[in-house]
C-alpha atoms as a PDB file:
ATOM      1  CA  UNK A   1       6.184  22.397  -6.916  1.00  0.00           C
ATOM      2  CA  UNK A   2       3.286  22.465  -9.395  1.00  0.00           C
ATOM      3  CA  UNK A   3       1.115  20.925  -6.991  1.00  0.00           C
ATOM      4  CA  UNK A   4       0.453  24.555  -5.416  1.00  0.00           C
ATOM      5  CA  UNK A   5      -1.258  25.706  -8.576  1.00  0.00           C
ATOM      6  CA  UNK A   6      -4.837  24.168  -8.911  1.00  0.00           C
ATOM      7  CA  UNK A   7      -6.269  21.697 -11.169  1.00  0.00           C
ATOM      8  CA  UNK A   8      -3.496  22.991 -14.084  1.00  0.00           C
ATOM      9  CA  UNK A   9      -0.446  22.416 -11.336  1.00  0.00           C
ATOM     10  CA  UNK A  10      -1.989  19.350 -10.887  1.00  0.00           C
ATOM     11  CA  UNK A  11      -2.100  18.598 -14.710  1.00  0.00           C
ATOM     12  CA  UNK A  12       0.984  19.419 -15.212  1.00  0.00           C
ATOM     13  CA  UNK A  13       2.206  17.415 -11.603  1.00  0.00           C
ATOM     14  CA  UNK A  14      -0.274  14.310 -12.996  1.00  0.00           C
ATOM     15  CA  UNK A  15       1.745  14.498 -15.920  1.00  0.00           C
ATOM     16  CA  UNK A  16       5.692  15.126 -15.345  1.00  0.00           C
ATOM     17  CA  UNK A  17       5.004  11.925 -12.013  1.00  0.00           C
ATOM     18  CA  UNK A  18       3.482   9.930 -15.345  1.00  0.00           C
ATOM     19  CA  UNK A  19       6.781  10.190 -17.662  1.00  0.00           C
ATOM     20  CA  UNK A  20       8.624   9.771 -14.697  1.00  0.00           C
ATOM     21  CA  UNK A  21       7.218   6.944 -13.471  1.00  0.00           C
ATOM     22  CA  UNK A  22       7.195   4.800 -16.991  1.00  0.00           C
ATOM     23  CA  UNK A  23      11.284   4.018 -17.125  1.00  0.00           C
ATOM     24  CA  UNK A  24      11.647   3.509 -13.339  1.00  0.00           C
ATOM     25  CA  UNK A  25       8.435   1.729 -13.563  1.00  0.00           C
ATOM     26  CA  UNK A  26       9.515  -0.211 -16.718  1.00  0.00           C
ATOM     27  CA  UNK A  27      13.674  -0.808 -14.895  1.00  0.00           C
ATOM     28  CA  UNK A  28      12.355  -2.022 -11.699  1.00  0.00           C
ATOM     29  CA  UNK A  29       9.811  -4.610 -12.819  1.00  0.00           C
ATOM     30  CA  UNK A  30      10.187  -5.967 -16.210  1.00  0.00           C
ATOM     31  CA  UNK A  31      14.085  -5.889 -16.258  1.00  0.00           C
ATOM     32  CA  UNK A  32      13.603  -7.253 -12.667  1.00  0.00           C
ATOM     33  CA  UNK A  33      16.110  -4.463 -10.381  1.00  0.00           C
ATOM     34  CA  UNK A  34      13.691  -4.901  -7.844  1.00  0.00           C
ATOM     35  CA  UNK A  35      14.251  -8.586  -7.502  1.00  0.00           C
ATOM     36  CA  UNK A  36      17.924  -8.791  -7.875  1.00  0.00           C
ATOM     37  CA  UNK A  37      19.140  -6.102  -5.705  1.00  0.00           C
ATOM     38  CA  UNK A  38      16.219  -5.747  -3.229  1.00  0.00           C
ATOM     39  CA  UNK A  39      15.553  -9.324  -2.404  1.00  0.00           C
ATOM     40  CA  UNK A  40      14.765  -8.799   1.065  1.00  0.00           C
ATOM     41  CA  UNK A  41      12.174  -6.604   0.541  1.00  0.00           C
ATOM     42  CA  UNK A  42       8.956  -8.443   0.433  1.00  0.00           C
ATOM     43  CA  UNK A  43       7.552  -9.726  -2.985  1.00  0.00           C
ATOM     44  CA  UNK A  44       4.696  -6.773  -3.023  1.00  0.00           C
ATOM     45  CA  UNK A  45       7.514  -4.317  -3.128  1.00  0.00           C
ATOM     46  CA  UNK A  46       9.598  -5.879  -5.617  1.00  0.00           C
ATOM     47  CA  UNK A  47       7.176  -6.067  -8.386  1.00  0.00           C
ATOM     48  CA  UNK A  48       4.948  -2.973  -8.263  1.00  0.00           C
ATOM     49  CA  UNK A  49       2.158  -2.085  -9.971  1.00  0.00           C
ATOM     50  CA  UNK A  50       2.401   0.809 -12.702  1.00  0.00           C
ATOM     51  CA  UNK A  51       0.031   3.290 -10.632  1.00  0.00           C
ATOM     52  CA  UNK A  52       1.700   2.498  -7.333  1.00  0.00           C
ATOM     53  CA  UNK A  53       4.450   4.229  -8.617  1.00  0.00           C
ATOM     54  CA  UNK A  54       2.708   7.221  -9.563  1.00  0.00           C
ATOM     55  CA  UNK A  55       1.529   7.497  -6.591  1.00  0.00           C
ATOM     56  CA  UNK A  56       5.375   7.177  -5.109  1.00  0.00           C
ATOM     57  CA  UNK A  57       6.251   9.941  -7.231  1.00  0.00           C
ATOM     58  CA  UNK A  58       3.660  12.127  -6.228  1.00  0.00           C
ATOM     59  CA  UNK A  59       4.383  10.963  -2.189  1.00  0.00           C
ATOM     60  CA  UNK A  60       8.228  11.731  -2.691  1.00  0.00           C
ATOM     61  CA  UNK A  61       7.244  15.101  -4.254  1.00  0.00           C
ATOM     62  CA  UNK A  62       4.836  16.048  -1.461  1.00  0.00           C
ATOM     63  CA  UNK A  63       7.354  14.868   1.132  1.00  0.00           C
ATOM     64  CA  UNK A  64       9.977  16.515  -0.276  1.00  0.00           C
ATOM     65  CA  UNK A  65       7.709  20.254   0.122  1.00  0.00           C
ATOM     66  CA  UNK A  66       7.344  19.449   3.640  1.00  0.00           C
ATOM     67  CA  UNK A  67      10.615  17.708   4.768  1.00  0.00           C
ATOM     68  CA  UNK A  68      12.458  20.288   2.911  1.00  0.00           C
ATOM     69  CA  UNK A  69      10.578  23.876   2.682  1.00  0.00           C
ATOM     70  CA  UNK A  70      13.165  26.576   2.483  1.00  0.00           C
ATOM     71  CA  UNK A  71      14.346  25.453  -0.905  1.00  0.00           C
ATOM     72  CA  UNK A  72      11.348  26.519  -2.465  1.00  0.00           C
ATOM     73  CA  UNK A  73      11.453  30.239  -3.937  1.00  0.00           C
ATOM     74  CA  UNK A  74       8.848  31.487  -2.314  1.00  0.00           C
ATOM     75  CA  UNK A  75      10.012  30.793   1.092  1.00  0.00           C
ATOM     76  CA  UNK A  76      13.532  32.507  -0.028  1.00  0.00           C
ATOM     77  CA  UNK A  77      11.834  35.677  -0.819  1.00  0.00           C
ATOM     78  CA  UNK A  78       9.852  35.940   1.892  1.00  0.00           C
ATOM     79  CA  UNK A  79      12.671  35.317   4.127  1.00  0.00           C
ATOM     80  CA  UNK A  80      14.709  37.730   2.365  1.00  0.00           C
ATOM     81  CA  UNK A  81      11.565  40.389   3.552  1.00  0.00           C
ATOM     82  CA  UNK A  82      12.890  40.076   7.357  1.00  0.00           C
END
């Protein structure tokens, strides 16, 4: 949602992926969720590095804008124009 404002959005974006990220980061490696319950995923994915999941937080956020645009408020008032 922020990432539609520039360079402060995407301060604000940067930030809110960053505290985010630390616990699932911090769950999924060190107290090792990624190698108990996903196994068969392969060994990249089970222990992943602290920026690559930034970066999945920022991916699931954009994804989640385009998979899913009419719950956005903009797109509510401008059907609500019609």
């Amino acid at each position: 949602m922020f990432n539609h404002i520039p360079v402060f959005g995407w301060l604000i974006s940067l930030f809110l992926n960053v505290s985010l990220a630390i616990p699932f980061w911090f769950i999924w490696t060190h107290c090792h969720i990624g190698q108990h319950f996903f196994y068969f995923l392969p060994q990249v994915f089970q222990s992943i590095g602290f920026w690559d999941c930034v970066g999945l937080f920022f991916v699931i956020g954009i994804l989640k804008t385009v998979l899913f645009p009419c719950h956005c408020h903009h797109c509510k008032k401008h059907s609500d124009l019609k």
